[in-house]
C-alpha atoms as a PDB file:
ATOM      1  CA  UNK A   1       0.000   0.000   0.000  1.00  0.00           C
ATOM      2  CA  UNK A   2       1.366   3.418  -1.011  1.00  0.00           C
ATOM      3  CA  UNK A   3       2.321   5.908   1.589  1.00  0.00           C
ATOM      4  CA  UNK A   4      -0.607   8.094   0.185  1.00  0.00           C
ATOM      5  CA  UNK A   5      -3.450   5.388   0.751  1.00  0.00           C
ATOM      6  CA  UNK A   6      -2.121   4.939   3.917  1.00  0.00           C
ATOM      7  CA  UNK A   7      -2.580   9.061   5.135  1.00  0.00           C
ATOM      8  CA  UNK A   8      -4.639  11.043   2.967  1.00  0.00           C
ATOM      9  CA  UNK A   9      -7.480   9.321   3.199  1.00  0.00           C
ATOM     10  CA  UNK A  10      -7.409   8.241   6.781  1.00  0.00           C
ATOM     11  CA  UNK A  11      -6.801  11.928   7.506  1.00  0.00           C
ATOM     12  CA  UNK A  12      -9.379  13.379   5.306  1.00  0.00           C
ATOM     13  CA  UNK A  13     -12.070  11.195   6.624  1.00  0.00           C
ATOM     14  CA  UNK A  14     -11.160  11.614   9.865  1.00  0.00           C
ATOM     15  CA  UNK A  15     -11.475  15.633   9.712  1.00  0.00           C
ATOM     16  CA  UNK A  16     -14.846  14.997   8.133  1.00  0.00           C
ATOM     17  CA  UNK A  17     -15.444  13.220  10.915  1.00  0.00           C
ATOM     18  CA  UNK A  18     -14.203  16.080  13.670  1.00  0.00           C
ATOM     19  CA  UNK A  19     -16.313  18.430  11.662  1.00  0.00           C
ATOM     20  CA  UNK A  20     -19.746  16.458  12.615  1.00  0.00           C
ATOM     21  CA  UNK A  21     -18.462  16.511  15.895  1.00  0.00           C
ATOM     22  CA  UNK A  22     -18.357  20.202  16.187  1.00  0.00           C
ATOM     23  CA  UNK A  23     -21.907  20.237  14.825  1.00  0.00           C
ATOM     24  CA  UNK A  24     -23.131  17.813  17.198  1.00  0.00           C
ATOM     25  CA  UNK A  25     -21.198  20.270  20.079  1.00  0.00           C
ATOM     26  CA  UNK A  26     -23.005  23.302  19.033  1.00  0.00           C
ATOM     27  CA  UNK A  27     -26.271  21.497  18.386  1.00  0.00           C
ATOM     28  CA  UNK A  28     -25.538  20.319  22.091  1.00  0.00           C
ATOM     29  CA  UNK A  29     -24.752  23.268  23.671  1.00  0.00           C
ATOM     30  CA  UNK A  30     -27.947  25.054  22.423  1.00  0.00           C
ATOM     31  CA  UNK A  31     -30.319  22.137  23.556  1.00  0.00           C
ATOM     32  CA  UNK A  32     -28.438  22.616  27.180  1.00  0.00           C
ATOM     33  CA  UNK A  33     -28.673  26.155  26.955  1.00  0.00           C
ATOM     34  CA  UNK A  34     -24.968  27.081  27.208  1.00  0.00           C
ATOM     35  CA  UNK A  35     -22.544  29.062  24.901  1.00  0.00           C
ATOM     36  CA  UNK A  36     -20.613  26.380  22.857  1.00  0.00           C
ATOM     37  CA  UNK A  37     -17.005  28.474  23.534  1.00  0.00           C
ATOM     38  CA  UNK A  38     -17.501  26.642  26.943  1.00  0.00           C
ATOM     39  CA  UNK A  39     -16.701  23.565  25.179  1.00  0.00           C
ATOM     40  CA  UNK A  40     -13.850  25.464  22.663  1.00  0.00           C
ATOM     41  CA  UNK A  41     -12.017  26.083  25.765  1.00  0.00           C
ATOM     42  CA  UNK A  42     -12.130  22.907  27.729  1.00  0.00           C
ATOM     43  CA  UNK A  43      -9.873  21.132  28.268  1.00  0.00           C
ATOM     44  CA  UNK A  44      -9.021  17.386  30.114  1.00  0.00           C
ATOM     45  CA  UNK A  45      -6.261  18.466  32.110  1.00  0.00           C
ATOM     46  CA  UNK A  46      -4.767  22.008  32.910  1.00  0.00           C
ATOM     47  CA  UNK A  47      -1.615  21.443  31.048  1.00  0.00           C
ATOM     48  CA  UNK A  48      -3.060  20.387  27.727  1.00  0.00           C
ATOM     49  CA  UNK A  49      -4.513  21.737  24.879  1.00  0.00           C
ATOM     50  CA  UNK A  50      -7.785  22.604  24.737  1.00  0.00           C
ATOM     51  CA  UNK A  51     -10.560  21.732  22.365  1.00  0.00           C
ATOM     52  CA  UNK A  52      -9.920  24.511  19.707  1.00  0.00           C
ATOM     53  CA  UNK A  53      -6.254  23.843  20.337  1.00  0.00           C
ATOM     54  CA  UNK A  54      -6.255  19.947  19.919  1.00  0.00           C
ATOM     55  CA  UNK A  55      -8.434  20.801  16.459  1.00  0.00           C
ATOM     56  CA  UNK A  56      -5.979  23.595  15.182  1.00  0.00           C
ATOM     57  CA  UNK A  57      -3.252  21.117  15.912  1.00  0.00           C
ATOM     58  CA  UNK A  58      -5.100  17.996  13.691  1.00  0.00           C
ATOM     59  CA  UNK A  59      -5.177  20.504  11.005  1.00  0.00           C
ATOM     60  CA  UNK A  60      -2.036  21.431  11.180  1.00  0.00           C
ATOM     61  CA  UNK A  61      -1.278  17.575  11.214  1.00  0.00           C
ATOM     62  CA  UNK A  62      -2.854  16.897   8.337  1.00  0.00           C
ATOM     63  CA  UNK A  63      -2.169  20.120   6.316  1.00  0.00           C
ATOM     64  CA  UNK A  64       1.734  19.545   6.984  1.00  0.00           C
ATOM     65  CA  UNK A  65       1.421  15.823   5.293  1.00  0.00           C
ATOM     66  CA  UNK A  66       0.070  17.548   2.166  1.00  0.00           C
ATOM     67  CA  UNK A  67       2.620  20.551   2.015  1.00  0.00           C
ATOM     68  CA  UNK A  68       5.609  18.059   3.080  1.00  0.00           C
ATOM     69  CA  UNK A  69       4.912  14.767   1.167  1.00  0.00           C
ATOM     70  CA  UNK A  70       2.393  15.981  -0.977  1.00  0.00           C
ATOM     71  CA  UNK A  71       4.586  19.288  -2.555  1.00  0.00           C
ATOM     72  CA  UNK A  72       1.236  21.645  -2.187  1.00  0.00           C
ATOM     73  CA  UNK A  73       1.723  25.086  -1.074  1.00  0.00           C
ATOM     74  CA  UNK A  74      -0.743  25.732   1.829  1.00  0.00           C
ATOM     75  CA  UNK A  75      -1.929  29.149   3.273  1.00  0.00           C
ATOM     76  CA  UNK A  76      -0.428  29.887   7.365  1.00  0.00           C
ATOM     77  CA  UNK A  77      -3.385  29.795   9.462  1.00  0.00           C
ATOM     78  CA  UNK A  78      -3.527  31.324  13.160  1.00  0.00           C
ATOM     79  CA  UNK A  79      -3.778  30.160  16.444  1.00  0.00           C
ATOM     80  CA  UNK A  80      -5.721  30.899  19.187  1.00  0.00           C
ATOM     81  CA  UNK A  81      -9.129  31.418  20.069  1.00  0.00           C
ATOM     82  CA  UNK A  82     -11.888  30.709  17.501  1.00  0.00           C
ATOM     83  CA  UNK A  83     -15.543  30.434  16.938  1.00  0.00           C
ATOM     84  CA  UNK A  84     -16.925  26.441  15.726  1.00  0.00           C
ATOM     85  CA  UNK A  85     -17.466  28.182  12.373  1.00  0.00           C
ATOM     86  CA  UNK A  86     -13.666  29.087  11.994  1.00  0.00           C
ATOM     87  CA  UNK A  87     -12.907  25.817  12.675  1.00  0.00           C
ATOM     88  CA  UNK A  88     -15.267  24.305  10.341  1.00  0.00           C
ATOM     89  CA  UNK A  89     -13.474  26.870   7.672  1.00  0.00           C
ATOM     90  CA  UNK A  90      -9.987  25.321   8.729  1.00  0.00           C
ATOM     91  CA  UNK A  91     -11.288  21.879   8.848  1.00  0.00           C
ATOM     92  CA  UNK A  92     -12.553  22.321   5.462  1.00  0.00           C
ATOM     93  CA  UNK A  93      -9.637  23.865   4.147  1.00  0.00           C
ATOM     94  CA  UNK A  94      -7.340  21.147   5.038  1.00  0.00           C
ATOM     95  CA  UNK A  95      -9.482  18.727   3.202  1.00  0.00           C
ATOM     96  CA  UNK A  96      -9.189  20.871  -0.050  1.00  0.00           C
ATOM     97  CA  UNK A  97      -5.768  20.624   0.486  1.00  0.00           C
ATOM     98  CA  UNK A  98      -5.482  16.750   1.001  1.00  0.00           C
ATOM     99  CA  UNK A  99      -7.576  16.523  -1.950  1.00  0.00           C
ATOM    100  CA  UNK A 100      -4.962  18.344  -4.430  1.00  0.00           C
ATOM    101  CA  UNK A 101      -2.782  15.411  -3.304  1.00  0.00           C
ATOM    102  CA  UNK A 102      -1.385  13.319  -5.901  1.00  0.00           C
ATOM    103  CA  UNK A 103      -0.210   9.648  -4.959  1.00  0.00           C
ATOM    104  CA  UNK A 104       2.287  10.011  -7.071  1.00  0.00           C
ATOM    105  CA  UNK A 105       3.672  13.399  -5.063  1.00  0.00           C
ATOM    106  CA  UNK A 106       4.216  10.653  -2.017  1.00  0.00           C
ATOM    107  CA  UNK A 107       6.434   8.587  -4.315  1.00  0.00           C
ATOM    108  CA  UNK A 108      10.576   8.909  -3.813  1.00  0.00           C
ATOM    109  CA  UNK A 109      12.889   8.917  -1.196  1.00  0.00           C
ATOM    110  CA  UNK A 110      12.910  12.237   0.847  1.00  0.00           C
ATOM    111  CA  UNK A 111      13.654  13.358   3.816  1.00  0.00           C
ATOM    112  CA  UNK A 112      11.661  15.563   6.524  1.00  0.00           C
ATOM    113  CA  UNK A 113      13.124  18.517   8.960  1.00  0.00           C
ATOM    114  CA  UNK A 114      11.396  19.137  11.506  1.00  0.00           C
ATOM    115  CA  UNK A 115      11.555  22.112  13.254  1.00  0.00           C
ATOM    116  CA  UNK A 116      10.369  21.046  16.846  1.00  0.00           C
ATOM    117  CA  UNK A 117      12.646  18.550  16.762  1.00  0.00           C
ATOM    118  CA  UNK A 118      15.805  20.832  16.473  1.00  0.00           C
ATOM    119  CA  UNK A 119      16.367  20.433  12.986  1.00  0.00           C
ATOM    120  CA  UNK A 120      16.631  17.076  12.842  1.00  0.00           C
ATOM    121  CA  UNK A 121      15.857  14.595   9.754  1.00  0.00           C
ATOM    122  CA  UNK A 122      13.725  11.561   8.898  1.00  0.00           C
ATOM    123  CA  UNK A 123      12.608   9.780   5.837  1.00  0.00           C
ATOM    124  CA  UNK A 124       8.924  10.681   4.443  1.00  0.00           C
ATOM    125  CA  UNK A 125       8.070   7.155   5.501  1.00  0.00           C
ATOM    126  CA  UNK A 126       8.951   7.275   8.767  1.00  0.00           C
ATOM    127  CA  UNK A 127       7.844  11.212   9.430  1.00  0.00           C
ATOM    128  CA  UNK A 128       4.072  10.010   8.151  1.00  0.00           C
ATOM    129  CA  UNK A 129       4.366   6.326  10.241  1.00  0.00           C
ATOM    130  CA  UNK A 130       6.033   7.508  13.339  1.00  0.00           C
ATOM    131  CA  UNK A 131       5.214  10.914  13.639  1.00  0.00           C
ATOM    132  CA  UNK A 132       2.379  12.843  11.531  1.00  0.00           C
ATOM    133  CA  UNK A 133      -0.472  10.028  11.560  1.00  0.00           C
ATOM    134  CA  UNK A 134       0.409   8.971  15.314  1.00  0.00           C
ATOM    135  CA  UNK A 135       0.252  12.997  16.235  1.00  0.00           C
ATOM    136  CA  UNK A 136      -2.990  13.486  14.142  1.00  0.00           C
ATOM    137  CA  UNK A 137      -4.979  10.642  15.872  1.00  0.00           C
ATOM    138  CA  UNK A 138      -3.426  11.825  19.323  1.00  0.00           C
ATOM    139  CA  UNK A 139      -5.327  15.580  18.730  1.00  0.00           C
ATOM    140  CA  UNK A 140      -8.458  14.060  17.110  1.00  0.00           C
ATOM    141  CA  UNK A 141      -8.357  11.564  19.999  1.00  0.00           C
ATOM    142  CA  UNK A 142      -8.120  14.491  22.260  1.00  0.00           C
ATOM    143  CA  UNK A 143     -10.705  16.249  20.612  1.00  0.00           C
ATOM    144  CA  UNK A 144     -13.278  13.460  20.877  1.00  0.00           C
ATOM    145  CA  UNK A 145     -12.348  12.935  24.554  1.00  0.00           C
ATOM    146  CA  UNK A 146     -13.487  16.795  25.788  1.00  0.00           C
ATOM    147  CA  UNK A 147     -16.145  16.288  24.001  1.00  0.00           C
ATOM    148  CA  UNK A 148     -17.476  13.240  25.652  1.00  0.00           C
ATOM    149  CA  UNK A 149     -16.036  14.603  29.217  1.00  0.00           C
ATOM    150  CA  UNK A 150     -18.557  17.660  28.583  1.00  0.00           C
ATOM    151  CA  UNK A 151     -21.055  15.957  27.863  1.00  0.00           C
ATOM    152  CA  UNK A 152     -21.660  15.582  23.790  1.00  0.00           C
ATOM    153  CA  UNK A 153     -23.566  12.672  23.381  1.00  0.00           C
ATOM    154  CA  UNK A 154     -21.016  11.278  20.638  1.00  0.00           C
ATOM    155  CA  UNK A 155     -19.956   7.103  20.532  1.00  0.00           C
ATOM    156  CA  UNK A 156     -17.441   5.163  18.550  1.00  0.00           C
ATOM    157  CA  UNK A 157     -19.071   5.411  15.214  1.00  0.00           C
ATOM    158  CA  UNK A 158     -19.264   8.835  15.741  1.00  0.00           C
ATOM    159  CA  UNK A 159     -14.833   8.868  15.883  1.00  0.00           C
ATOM    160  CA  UNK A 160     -14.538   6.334  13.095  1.00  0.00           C
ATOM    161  CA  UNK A 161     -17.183   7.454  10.446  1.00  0.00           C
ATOM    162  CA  UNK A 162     -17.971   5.631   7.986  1.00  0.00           C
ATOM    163  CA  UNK A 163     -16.028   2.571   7.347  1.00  0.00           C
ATOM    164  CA  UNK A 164     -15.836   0.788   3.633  1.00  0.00           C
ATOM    165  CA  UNK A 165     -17.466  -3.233   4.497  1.00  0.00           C
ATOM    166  CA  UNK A 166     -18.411  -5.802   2.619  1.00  0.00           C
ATOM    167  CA  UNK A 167     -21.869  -7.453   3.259  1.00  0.00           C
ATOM    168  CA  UNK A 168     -21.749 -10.953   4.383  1.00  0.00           C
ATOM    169  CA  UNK A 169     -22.250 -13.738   1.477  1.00  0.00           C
ATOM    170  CA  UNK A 170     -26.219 -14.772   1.613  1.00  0.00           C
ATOM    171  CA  UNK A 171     -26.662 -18.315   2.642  1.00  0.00           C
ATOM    172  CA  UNK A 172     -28.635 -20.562   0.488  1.00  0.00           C
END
């Protein structure tokens, strides 16, 4: 399987996916009566991100597999506080980008700097295997988590989507 089939995908489904979730939050919030920047700014713990953050930082996930192994050029976006239709707007921006994607753009040996990790270097395989996808789950993960800790009514189809099956053969 090519290192494109693999990410782009996974990673555009998966945003798809946080976007119903921020729906479902607002939809939420109004039925409870509450401003949904309550749930923007929680967070599980006081050292981590919270909610906006953890979804700013999936984006930025999946938008730097698409600049870095896909060659697209991608627009900066900025941090800090936003409103669940900004982040709808970034959500669906990164999915335009993954979409410009060509397999073929994933295709070569190259090699990844990364910045947070003092320069250092690592092949495109192992930036997407050990770094970008693993990173990008662990902020949607996050994401789903305050969610559920506040309350959303959300469940495991609700993080995995929709998911390709097969229907069982008919017995005769």
């Amino acid at each position: 399987m090519s290192l494109h089939a693999e990410s782009v995908p996974t990673l555009s489904r998966t945003l798809e996916n946080m976007s119903k979730w921020l729906d479902l939050a607002s939809k939420d919030a109004e039925e409870r009566g509450f401003d949904v920047s309550r749930l923007l700014e929680a967070r599980l713990a006081p050292d981590q991100f919270n909610l906006t953050r953890n979804i700013q930082s999936a984006c930025d996930t999946g938008k730097f597999v698409a600049t870095r192994m896909g060659g697209v050029e991608a627009a900066a976006h900025e941090d800090g506080p936003a409103t669940v239709e900004e982040l709808q707007a970034r959500i669906s921006d990164v999915r335009a980008l993954l979409a410009q994607v060509s397999p073929e753009s994933f295709e070569g040996n190259r090699e990844e700097t990364l910045t947070l990790m003092r320069g250092m270097t690592m092949s495109g395989q192992a930036y997407l295997r050990q770094f970008a996808m693993p990173n990008f789950f662990f902020h949607a993960a996050m994401s789903y988590a305050i969610l559920r800790h506040n309350g959303v009514k959300l469940g495991k189809r609700d993080f995995l989507g929709a998911i390709e099956v097969t229907p069982a053969p008919q017995k005769e």
